[in-house]
C-alpha atoms as a PDB file:
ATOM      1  CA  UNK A   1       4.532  32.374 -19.874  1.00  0.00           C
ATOM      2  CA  UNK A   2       4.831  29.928 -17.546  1.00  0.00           C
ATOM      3  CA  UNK A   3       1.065  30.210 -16.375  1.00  0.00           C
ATOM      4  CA  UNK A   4      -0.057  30.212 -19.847  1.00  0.00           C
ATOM      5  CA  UNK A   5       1.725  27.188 -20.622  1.00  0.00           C
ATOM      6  CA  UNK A   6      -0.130  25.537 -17.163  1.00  0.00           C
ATOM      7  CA  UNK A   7      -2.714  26.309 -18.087  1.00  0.00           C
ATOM      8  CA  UNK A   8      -2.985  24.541 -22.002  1.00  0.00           C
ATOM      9  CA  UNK A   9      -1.579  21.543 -20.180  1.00  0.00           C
ATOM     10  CA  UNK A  10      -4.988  21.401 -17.914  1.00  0.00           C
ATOM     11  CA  UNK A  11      -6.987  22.018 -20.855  1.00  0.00           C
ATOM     12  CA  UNK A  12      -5.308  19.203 -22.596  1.00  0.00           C
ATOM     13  CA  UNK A  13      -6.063  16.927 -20.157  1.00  0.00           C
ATOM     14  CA  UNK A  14      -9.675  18.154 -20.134  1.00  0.00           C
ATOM     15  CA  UNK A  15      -9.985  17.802 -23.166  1.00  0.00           C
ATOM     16  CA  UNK A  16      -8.227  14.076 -22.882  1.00  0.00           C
ATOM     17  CA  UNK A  17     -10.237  13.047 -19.922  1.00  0.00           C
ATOM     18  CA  UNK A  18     -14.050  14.114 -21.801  1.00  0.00           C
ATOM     19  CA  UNK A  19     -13.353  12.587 -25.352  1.00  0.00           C
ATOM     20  CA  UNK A  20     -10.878   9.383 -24.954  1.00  0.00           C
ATOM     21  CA  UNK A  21     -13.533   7.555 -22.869  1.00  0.00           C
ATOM     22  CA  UNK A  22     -16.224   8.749 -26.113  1.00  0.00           C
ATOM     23  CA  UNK A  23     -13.501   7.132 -28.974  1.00  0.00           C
ATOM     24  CA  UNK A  24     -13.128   4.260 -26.862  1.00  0.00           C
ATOM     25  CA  UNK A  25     -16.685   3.678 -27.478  1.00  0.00           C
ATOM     26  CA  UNK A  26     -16.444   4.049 -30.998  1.00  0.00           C
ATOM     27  CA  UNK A  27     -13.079   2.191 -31.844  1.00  0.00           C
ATOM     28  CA  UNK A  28     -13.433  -1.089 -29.149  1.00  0.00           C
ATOM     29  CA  UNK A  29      -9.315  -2.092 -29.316  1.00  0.00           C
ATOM     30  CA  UNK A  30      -8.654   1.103 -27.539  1.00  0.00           C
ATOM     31  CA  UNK A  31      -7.159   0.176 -23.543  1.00  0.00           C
ATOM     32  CA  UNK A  32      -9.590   1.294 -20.936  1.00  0.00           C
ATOM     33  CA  UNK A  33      -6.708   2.719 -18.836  1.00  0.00           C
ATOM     34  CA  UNK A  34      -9.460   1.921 -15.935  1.00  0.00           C
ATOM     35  CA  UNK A  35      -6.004   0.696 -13.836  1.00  0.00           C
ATOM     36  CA  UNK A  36      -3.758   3.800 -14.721  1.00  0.00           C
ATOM     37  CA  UNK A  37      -7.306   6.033 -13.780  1.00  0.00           C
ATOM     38  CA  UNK A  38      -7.298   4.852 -10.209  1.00  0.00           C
ATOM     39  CA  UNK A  39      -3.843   4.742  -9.671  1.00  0.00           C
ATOM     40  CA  UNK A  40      -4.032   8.824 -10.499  1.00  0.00           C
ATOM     41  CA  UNK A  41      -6.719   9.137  -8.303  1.00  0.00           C
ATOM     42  CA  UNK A  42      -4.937   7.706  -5.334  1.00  0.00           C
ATOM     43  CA  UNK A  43      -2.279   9.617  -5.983  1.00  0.00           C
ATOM     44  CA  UNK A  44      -4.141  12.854  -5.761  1.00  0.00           C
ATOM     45  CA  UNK A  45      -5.891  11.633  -2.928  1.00  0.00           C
ATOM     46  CA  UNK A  46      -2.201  10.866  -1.102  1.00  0.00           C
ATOM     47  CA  UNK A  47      -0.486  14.385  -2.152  1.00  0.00           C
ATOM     48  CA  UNK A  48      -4.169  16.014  -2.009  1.00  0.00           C
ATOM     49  CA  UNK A  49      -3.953  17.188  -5.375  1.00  0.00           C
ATOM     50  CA  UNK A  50      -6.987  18.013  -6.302  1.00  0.00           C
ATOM     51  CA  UNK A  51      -6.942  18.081 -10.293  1.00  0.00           C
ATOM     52  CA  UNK A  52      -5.937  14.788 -10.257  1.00  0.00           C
ATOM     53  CA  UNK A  53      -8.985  13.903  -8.356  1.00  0.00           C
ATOM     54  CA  UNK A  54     -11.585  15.624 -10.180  1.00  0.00           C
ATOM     55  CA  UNK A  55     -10.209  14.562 -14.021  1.00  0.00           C
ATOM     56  CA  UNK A  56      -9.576  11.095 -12.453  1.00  0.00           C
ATOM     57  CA  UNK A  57     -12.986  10.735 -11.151  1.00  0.00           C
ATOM     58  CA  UNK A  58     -14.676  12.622 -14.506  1.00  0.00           C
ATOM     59  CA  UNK A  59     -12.906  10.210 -16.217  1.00  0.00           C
ATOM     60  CA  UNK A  60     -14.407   7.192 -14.647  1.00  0.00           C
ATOM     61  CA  UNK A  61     -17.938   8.551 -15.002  1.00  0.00           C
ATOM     62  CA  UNK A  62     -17.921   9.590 -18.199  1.00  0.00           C
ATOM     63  CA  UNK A  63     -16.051   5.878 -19.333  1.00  0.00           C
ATOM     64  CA  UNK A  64     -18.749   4.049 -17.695  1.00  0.00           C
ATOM     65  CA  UNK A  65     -21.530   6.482 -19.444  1.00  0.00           C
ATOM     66  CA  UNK A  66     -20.175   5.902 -22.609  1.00  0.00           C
ATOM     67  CA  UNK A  67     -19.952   2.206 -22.598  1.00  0.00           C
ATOM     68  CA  UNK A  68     -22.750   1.486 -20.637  1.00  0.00           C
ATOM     69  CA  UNK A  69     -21.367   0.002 -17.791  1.00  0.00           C
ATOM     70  CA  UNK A  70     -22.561   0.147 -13.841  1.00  0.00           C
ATOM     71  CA  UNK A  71     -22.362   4.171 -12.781  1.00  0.00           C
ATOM     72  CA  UNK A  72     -19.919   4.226 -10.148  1.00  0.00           C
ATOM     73  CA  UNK A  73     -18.817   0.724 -10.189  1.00  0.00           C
ATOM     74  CA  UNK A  74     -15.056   2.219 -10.755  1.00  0.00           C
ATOM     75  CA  UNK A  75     -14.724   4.541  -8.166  1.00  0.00           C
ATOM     76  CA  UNK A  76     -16.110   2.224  -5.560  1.00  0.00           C
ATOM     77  CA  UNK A  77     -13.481  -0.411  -6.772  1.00  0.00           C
ATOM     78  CA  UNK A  78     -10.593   2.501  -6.191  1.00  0.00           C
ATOM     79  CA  UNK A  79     -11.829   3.553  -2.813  1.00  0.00           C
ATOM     80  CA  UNK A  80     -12.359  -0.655  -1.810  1.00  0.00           C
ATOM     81  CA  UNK A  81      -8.336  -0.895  -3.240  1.00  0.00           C
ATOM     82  CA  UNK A  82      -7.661   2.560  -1.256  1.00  0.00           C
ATOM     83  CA  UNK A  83      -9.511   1.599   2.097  1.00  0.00           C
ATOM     84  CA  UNK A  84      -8.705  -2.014   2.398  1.00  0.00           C
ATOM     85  CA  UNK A  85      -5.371  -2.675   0.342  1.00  0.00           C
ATOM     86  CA  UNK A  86      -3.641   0.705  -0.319  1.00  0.00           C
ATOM     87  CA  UNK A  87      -2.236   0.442   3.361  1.00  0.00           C
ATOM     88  CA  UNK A  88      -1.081  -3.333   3.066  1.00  0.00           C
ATOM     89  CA  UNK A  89       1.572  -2.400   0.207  1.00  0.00           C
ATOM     90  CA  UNK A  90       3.911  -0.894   2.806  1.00  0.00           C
ATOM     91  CA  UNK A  91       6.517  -3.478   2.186  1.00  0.00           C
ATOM     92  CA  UNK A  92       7.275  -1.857  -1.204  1.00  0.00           C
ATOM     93  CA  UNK A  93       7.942   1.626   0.081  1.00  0.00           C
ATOM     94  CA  UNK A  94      11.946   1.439  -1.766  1.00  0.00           C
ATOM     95  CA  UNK A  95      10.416   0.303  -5.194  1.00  0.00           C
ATOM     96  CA  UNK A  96       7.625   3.136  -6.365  1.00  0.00           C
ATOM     97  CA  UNK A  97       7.604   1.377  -9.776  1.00  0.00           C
ATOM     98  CA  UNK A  98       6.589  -1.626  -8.171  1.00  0.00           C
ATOM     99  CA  UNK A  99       3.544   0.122  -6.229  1.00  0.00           C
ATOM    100  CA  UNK A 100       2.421   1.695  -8.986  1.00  0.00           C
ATOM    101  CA  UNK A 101       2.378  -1.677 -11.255  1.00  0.00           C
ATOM    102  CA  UNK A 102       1.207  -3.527  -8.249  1.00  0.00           C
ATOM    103  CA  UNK A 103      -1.645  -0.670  -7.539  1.00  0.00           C
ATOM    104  CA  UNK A 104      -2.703  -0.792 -11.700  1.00  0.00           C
ATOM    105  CA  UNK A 105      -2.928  -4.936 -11.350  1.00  0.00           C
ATOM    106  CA  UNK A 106      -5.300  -4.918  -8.287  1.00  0.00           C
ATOM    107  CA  UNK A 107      -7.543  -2.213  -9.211  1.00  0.00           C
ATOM    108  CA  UNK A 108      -8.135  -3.866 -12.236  1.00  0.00           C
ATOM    109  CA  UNK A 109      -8.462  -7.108 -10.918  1.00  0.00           C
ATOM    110  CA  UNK A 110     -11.131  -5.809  -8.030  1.00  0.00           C
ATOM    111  CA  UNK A 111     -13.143  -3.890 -10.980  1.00  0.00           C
ATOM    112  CA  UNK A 112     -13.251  -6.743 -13.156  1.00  0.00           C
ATOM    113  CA  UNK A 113     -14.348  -8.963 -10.188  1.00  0.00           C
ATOM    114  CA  UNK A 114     -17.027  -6.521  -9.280  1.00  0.00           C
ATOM    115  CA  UNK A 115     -17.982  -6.633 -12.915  1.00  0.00           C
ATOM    116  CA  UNK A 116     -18.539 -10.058 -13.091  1.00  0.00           C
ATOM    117  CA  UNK A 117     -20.236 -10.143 -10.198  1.00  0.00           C
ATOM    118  CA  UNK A 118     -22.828  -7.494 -11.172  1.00  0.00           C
ATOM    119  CA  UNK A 119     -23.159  -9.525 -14.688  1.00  0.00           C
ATOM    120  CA  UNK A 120     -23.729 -12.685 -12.726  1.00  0.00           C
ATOM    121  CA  UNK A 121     -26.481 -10.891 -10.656  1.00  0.00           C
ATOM    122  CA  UNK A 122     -27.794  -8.868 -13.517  1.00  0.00           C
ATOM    123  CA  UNK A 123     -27.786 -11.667 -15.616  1.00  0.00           C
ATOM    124  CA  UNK A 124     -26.197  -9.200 -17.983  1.00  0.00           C
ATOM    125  CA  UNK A 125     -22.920  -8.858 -20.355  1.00  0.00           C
ATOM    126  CA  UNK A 126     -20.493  -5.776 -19.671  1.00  0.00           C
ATOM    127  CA  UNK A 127     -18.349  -6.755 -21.049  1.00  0.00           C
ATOM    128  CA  UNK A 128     -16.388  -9.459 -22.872  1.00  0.00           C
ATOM    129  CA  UNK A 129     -13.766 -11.282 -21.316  1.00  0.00           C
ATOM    130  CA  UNK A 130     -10.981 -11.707 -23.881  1.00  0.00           C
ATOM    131  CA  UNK A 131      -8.130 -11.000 -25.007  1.00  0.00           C
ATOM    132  CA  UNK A 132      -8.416  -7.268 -25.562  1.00  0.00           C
ATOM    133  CA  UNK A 133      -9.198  -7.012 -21.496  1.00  0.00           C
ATOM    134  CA  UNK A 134      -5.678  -8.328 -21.199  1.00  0.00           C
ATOM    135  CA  UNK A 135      -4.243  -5.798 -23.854  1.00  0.00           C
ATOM    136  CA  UNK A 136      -5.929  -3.466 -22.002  1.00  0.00           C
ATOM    137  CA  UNK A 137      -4.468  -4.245 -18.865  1.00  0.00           C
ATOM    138  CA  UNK A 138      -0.785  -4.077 -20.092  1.00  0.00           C
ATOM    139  CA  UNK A 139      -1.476  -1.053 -21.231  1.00  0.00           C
ATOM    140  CA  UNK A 140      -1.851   0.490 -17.973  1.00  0.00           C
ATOM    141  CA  UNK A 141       0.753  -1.250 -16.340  1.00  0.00           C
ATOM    142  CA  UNK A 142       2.774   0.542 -19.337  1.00  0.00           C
ATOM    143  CA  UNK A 143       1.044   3.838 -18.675  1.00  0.00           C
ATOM    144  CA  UNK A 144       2.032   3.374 -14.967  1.00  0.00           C
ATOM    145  CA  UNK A 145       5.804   2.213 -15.674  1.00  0.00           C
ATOM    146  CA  UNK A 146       5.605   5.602 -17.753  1.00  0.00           C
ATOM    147  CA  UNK A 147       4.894   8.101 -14.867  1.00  0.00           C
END
């Protein structure tokens, strides 16, 4: 039973992981979770989980297929956050609430940077800086706090 019940839980997720990023095209107010994404990908790249790594990094590909944005722009942000910063939030070893808000906040901020940066190269619009970038935003923090 137990191995059934596995199992449905990984389908759900497959399931979650190939047709959230395709509704988030359709319905625009939906949170990107690009924070909460990355954060689950470091994780399974710490405890070497390996599902976590693969729906993590499906989910990132197929987000940036459906809207259009730079292929592999996310997962380079994540591995810049994982190589560079990752190591540098040692000081918060006691508080794992706090590394995994802190973790959410600068993955965003470095994929939004590297965003802008390709639009300012491209000469292009990604996407829209507003208000709904910050909704989206607390919503993985939220999703993180939630773990």
């Amino acid at each position: 039973m137990d191995r059934v019940y596995r199992s449905l839980v990984v389908l759900f997720w497959i399931a979650v992981v190939i047709i959230y990023p395709m509704l988030i095209s359709i319905y625009v107010t939906l949170p990107l979770f690009v924070g909460f994404v990355g954060l689950m990908f470091v994780i399974g790249i710490d405890e070497e989980k390996y599902l976590y790594i693969t729906l993590s990094l499906i989910y990132m590909i197929n987000l940036e297929i459906n809207l259009s944005l730079p292929i592999l722009l996310l997962p380079i942000s994540v591995f810049i956050f994982y190589v560079y910063i990752k190591d540098r939030l040692d000081f918060l070893k006691l508080c794992n609430v706090c590394i995994y808000i802190s973790t959410v906040i600068l993955i965003n901020l470095i994929y939004f940077f590297l965003l802008f940066i390709f639009d300012s190269i491209t000469g292009q619009s990604s996407v829209n800086y507003d208000s709904f970038l910050l909704f989206s935003v607390v919503y993985d923090i939220i999703a993180a706090v939630l773990i």
